[in-house]
Structures are given as C-alpha cells and as structure tokens.
C-alpha atoms as a PDB file:
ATOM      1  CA  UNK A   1     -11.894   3.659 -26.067  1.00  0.00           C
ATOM      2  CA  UNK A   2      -9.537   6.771 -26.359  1.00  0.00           C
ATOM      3  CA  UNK A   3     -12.149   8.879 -27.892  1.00  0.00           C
ATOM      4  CA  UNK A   4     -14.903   7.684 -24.668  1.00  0.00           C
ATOM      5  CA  UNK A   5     -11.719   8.709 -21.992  1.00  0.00           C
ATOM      6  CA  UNK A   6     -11.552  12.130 -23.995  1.00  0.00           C
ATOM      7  CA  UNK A   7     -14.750  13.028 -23.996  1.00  0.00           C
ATOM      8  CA  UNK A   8     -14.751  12.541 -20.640  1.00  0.00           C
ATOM      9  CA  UNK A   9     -11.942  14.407 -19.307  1.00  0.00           C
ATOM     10  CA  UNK A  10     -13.222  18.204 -17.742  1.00  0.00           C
ATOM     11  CA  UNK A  11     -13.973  21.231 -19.788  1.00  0.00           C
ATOM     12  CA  UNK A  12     -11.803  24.386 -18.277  1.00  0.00           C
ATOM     13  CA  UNK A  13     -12.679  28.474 -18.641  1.00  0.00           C
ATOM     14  CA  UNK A  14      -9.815  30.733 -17.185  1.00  0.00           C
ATOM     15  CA  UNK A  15     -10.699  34.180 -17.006  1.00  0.00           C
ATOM     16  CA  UNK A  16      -7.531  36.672 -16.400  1.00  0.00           C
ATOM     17  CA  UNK A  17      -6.616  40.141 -17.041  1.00  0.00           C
ATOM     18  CA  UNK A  18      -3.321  42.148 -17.725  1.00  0.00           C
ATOM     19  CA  UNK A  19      -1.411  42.890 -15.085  1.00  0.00           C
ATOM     20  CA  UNK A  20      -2.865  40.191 -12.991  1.00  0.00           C
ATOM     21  CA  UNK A  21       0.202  39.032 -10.673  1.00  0.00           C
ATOM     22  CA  UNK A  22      -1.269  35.458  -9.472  1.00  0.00           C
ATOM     23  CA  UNK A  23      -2.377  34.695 -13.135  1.00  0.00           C
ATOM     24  CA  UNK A  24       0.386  33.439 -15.013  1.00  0.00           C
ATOM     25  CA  UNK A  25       1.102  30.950 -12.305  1.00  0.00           C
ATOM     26  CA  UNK A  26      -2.395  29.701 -13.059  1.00  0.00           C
ATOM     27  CA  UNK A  27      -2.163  29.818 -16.239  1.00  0.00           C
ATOM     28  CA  UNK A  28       0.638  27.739 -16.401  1.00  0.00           C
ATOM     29  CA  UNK A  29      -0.534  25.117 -13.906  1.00  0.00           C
ATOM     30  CA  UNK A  30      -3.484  24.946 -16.338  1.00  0.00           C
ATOM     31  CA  UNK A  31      -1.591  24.527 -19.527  1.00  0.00           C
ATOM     32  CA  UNK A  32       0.617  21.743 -18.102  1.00  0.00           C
ATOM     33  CA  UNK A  33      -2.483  19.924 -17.257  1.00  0.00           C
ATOM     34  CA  UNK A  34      -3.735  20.040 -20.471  1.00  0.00           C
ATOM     35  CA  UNK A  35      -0.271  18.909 -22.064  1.00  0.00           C
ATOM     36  CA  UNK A  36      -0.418  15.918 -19.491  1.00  0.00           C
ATOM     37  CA  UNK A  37      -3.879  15.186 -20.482  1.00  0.00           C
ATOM     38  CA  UNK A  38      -4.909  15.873 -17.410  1.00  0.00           C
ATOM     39  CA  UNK A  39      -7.555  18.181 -18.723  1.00  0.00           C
ATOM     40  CA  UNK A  40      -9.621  17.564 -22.140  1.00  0.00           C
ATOM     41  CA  UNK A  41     -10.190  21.517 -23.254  1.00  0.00           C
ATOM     42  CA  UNK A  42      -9.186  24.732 -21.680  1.00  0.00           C
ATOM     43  CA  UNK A  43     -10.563  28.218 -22.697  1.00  0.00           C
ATOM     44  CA  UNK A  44      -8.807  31.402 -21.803  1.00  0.00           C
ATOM     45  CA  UNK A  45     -10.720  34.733 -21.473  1.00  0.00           C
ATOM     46  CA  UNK A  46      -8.954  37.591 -21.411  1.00  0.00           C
ATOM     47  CA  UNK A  47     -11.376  39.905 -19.114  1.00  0.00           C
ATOM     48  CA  UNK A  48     -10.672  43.358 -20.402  1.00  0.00           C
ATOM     49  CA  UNK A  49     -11.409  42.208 -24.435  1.00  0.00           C
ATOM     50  CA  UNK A  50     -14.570  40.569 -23.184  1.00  0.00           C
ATOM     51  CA  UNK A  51     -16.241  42.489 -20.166  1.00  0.00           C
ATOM     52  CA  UNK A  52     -19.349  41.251 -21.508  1.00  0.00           C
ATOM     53  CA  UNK A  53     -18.768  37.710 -20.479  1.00  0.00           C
ATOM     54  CA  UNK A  54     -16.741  38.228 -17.497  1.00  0.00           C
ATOM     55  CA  UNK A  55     -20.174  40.820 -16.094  1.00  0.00           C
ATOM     56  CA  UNK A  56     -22.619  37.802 -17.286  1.00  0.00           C
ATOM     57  CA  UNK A  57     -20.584  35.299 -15.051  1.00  0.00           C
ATOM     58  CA  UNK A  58     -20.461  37.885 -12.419  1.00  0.00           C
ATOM     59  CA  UNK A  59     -16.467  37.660 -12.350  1.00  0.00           C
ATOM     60  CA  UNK A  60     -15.044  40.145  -9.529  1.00  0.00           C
ATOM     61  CA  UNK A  61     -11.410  38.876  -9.320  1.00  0.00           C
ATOM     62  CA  UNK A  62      -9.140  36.920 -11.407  1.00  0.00           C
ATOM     63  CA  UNK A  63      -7.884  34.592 -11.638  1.00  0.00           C
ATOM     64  CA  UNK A  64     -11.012  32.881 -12.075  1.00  0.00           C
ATOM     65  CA  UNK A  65     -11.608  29.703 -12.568  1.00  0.00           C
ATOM     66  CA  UNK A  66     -14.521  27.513 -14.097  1.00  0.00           C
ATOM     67  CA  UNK A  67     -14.105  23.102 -13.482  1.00  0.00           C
ATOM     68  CA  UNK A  68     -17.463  21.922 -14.018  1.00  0.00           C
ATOM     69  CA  UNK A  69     -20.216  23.777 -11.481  1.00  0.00           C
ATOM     70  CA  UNK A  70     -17.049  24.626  -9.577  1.00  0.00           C
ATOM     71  CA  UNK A  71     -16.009  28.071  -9.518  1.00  0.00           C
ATOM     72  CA  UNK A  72     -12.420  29.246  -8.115  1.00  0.00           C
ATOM     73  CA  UNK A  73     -10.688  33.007  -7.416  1.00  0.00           C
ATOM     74  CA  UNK A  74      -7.649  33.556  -6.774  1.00  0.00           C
ATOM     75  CA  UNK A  75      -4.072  31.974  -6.633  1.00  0.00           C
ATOM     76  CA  UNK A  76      -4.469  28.664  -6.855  1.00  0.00           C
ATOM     77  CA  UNK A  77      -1.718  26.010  -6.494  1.00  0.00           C
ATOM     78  CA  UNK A  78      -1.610  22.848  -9.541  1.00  0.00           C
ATOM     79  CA  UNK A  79      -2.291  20.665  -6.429  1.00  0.00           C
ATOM     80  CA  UNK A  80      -5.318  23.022  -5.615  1.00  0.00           C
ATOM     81  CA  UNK A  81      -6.398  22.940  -9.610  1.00  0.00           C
ATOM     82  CA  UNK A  82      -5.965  18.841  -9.359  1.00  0.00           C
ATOM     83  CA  UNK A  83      -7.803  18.227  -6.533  1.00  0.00           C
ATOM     84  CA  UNK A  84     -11.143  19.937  -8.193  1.00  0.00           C
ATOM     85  CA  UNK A  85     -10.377  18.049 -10.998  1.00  0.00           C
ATOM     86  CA  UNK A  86     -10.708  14.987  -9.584  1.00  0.00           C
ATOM     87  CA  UNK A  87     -13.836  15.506  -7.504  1.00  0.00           C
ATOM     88  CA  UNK A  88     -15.263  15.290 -10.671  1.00  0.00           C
ATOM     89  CA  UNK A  89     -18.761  16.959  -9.593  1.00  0.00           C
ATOM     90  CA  UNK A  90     -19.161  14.035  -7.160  1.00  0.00           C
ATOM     91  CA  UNK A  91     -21.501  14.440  -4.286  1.00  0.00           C
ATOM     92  CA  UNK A  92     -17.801  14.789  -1.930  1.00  0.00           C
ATOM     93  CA  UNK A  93     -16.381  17.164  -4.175  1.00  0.00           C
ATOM     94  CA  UNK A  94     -19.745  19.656  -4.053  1.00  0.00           C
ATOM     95  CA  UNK A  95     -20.267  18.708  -0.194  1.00  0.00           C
ATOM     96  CA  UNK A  96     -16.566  20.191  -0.208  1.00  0.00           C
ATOM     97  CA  UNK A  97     -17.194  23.021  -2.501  1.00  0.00           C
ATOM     98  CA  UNK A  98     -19.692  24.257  -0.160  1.00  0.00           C
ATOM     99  CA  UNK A  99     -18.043  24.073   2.940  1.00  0.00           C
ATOM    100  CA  UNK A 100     -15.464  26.149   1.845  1.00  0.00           C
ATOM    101  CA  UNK A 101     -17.280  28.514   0.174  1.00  0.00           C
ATOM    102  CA  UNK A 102     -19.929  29.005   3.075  1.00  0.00           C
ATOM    103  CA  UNK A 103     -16.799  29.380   5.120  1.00  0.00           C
ATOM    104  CA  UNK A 104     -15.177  32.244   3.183  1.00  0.00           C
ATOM    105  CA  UNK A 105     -18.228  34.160   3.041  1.00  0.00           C
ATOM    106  CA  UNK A 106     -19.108  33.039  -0.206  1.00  0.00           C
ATOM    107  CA  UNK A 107     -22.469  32.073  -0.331  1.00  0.00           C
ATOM    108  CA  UNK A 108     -23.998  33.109  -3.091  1.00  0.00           C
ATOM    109  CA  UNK A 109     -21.293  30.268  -4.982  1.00  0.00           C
ATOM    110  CA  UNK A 110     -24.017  27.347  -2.922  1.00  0.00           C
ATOM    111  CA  UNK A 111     -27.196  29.402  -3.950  1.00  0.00           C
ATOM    112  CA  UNK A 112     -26.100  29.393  -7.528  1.00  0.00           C
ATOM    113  CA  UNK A 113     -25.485  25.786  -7.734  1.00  0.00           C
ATOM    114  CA  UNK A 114     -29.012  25.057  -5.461  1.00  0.00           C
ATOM    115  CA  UNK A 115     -30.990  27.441  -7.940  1.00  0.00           C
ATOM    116  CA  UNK A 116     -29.728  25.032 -11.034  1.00  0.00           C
ATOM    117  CA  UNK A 117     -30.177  21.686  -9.032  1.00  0.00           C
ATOM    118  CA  UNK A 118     -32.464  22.032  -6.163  1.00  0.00           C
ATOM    119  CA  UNK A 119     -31.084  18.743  -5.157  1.00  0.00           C
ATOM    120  CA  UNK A 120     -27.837  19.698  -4.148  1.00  0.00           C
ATOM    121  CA  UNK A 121     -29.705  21.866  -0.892  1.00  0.00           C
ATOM    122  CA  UNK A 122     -29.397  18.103   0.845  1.00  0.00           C
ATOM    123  CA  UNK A 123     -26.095  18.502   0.797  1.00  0.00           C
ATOM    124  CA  UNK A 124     -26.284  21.025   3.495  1.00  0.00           C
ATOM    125  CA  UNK A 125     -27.675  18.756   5.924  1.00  0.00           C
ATOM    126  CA  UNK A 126     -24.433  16.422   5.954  1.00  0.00           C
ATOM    127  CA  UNK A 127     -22.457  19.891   6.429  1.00  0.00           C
ATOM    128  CA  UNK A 128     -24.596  20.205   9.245  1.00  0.00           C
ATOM    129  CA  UNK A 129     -23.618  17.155  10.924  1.00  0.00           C
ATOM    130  CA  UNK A 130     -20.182  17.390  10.068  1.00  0.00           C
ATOM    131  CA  UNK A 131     -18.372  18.400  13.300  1.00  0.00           C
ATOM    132  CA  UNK A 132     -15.517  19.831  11.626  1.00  0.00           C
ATOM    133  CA  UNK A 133     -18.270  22.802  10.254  1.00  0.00           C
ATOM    134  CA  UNK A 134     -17.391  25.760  11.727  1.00  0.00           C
ATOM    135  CA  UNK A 135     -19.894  28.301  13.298  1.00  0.00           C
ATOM    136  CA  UNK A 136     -19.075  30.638  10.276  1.00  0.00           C
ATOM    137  CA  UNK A 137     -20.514  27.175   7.548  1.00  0.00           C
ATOM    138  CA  UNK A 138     -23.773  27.109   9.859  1.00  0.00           C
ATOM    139  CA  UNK A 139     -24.436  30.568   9.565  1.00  0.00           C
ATOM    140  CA  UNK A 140     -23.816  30.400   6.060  1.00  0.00           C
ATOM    141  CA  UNK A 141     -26.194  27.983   5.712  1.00  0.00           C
ATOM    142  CA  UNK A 142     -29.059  29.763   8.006  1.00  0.00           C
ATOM    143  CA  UNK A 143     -28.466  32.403   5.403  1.00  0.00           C
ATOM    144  CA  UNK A 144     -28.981  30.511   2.109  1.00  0.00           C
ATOM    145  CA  UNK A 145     -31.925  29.007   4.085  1.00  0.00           C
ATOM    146  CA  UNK A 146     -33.509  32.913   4.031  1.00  0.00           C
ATOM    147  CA  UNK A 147     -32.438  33.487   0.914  1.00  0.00           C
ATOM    148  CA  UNK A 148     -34.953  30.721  -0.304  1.00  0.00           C
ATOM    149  CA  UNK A 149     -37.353  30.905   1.874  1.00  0.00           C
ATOM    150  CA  UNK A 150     -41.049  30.086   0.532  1.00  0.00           C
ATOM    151  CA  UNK A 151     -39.465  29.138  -2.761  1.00  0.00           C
ATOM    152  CA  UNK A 152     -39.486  25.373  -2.353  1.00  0.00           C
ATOM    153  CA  UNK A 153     -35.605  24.994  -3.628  1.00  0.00           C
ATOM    154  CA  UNK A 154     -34.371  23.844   0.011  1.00  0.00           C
ATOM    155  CA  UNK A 155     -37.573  21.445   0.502  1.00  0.00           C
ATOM    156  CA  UNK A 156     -35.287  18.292  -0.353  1.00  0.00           C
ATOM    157  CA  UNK A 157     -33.836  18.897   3.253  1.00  0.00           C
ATOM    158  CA  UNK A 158     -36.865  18.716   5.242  1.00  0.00           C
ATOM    159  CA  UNK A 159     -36.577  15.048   5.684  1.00  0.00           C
ATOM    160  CA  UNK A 160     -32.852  15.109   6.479  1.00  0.00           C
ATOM    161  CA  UNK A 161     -33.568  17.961   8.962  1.00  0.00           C
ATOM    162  CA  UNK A 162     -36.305  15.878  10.576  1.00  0.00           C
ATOM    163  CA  UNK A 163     -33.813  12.550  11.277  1.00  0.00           C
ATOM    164  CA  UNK A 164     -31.649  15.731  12.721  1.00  0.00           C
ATOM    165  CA  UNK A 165     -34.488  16.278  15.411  1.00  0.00           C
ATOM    166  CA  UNK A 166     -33.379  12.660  16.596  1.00  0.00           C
ATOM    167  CA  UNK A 167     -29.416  13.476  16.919  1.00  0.00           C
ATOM    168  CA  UNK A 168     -28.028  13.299  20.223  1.00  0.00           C
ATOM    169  CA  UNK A 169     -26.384  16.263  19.605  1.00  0.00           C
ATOM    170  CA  UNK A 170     -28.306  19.949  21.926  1.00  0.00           C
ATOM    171  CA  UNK A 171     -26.571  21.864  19.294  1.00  0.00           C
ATOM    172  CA  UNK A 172     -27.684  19.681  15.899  1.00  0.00           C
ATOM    173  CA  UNK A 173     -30.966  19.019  17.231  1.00  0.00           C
ATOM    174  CA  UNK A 174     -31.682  22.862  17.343  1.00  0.00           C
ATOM    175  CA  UNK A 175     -30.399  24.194  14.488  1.00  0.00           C
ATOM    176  CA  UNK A 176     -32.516  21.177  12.665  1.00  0.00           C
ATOM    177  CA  UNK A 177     -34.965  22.970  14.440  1.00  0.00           C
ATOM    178  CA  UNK A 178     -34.194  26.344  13.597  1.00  0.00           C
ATOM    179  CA  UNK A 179     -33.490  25.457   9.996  1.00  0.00           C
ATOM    180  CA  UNK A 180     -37.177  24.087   9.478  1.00  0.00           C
ATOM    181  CA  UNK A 181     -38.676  27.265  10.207  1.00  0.00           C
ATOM    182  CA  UNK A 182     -36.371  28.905   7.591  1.00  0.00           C
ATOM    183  CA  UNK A 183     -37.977  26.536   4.849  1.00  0.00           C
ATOM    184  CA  UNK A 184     -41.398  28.017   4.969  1.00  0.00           C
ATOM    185  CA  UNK A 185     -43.370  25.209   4.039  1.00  0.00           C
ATOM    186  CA  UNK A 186     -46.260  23.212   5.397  1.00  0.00           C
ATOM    187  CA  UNK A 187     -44.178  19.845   5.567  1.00  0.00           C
ATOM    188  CA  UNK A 188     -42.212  20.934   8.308  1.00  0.00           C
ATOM    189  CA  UNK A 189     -45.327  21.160  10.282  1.00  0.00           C
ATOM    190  CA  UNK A 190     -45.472  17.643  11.708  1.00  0.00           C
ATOM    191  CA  UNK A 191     -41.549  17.581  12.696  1.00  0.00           C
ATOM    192  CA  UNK A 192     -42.037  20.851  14.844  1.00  0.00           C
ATOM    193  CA  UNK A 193     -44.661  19.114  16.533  1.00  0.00           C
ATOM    194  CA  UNK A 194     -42.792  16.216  17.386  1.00  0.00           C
ATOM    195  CA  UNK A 195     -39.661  18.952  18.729  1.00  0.00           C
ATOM    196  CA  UNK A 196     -42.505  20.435  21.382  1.00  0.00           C
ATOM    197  CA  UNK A 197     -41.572  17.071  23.299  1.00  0.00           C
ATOM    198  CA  UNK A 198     -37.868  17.179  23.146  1.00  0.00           C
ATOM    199  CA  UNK A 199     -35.670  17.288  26.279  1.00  0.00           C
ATOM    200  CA  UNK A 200     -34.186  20.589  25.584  1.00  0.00           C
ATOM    201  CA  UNK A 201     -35.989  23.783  26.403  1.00  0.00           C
ATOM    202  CA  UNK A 202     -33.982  25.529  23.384  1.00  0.00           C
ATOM    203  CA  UNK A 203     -35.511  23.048  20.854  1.00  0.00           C
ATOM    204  CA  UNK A 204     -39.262  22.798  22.299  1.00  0.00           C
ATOM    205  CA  UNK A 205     -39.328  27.043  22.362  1.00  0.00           C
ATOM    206  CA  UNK A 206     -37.840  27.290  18.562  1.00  0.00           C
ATOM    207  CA  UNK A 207     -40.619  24.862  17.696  1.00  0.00           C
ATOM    208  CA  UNK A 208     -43.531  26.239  19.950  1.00  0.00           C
ATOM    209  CA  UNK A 209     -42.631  29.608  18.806  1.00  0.00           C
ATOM    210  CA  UNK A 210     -42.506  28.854  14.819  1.00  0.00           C
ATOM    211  CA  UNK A 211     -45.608  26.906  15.299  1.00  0.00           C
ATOM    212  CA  UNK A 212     -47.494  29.659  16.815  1.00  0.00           C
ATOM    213  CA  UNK A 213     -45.534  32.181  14.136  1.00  0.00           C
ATOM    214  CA  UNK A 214     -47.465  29.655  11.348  1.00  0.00           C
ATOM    215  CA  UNK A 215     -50.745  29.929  13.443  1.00  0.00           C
ATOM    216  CA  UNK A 216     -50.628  33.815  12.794  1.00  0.00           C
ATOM    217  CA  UNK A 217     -49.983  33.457   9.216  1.00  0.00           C
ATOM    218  CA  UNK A 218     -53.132  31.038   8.663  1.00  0.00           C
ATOM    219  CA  UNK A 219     -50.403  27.924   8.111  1.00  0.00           C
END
C-alpha cells in the first residue's frame, strides 16, 4: 500500500539559475515538500550548466516550475506550490491553469497542453461561461482559436459552443458565435444556421456573415 501511495505522489523539475533572487525561496518550499512527503521526486536544473534543456522546454525566466502538464514562473509561495499539487491534473485544476494563464498573457502555456491532448480545448468552453472570465481570458481564447484554425485540435468544442447559441446570455451567445467561425470546419455549419434566427442582430450578422465567408471559400 505504501509503495501504490508513492508511486503516486507528483514528479517535480525546478529549473533555476545563479543569482536568481526569488529562487531559493522556491527551492526551499520545494525541498520541505519533499521532506513532508508531500512530493514523491524533485529534480533540480541548474539553467546555466544545461542551456540545452532549459532552450528545449522553452524556459525564459526562473524560477520555473514543472507539476505535471503544469508549468509555473516566477516567485511562488509553498501555498501557491501546494495548491498545484493538489489539483492533481484534474479537469478543475487545468480549467484553472488556463484561466490564469490566458489572463496573464500566456497563451501559448493552453496551446501547448491542447496540441498534446486535443481534449482539453473543451475546457475553454466552461471558461467561457464562467462569469468571473475576464475580457482579457476571452480574448485569449479567440486567439488560441486562430492559432488552430483548420487544424481540427479545437473541434471537441463545437458541440459545447453550439448549447452556447442557446444561453440567455447577448454576450455568450455571440462569442459562441464568433468562436465557431474561428474553428474552420464544416460541423459548425448547421449551428450558424440555426444563429441566423436568433433575437440579437449581433449574433444573426456574425453568423450570416461567416456563412456567406464559407460560401466564397466553396464550404
């Protein structure tokens, strides 16, 4: 039973550099974890002995931080380091992990996590209809939308988009509108349609528009 709880517990890499000033604090945070078990393995790279690794995971500050698919910059507190712990890689803790990164500018963090899991692009959807996302998250997300565009790695979040088209919401019932043009794929087709009969004029010209956009392009 010990050796199952063990096995279990998460898998840390800690990237710092002399002269850091916000490292040490990290690194302690992180070695007290592991003493209290709290952590089953930490590695430490130190960045200028092993630029190789630190340019493969396209590190551009340090501290940096690895939990899982989870990765951190910056001074982080031992309740900061805890709480990504226990997410866990939980559908909450990524859902999280996104909003936050979207928010600080940091998308590329979601599109590296959608380009190993497709899957996780539904996630974006429930950000969407979370009212505490900020304009800054939906942006964000319009832009990771682009970024995939005609690649078929946000497809997962036509359907989700579609129940969108139904929200009471103005505002979530066009950007599910807006959104499904971004995908670039013939499923959203049929959901456009049914946004030509919506009551808000917003919504019926973002879908009259992207249908007649598809009409040019032979869709």
């Amino acid at each position: 039973m010990e050796t199952t709880q063990q096995s279990a517990l998460p898998k840390i890499l800690l990237m710092l550099a002399e002269g850091c000033p916000h490292c040490p604090s990290v690194l302690n945070h992180l070695c007290l974890m592991v003493k209290n078990g709290e952590i089953g393995q930490l590695q430490i790279v130190n960045i200028g002995v092993e630029p190789e690794l630190a340019k493969t995971l396209n590190v551009k500050t340090v501290p940096w931080v690895r939990i899982g698919e989870y990765e951190l910059e910056g001074l982080l507190s031992l309740g900061e380091l805890r709480r990504w712990v226990d997410f866990g890689g939980s559908d909450l803790g990524t859902k999280t992990y996104f909003y936050e990164m979207l928010k600080s500018g940091k998308r590329d963090k979601v599109e590296r996590m959608i380009k190993q899991n497709s899957q996780y692009a539904k996630l974006l959807v429930d950000l969407l209809l979370d009212e505490n996302a900020s304009m800054a998250v939906r942006i964000g997300i319009g832009a990771v939308l682009e970024e995939f565009q005609g690649t078929g790695l946000t497809e997962c979040m036509i359907p989700g988009l579609g129940e969108m088209l139904q929200n009471p919401s103005r505002l979530n019932r066009a950007d599910a509108c807006h959104f499904l043009t971004l995908i670039g794929s013939n499923e959203v087709i049929p959901y456009l349609r049914k946004a030509l009969n919506d009551d808000d004029a917003e919504v019926r010209e973002t879908a009259q528009e992207a249908l007649e956009e598809r009409g040019k392009q032979g869709n």
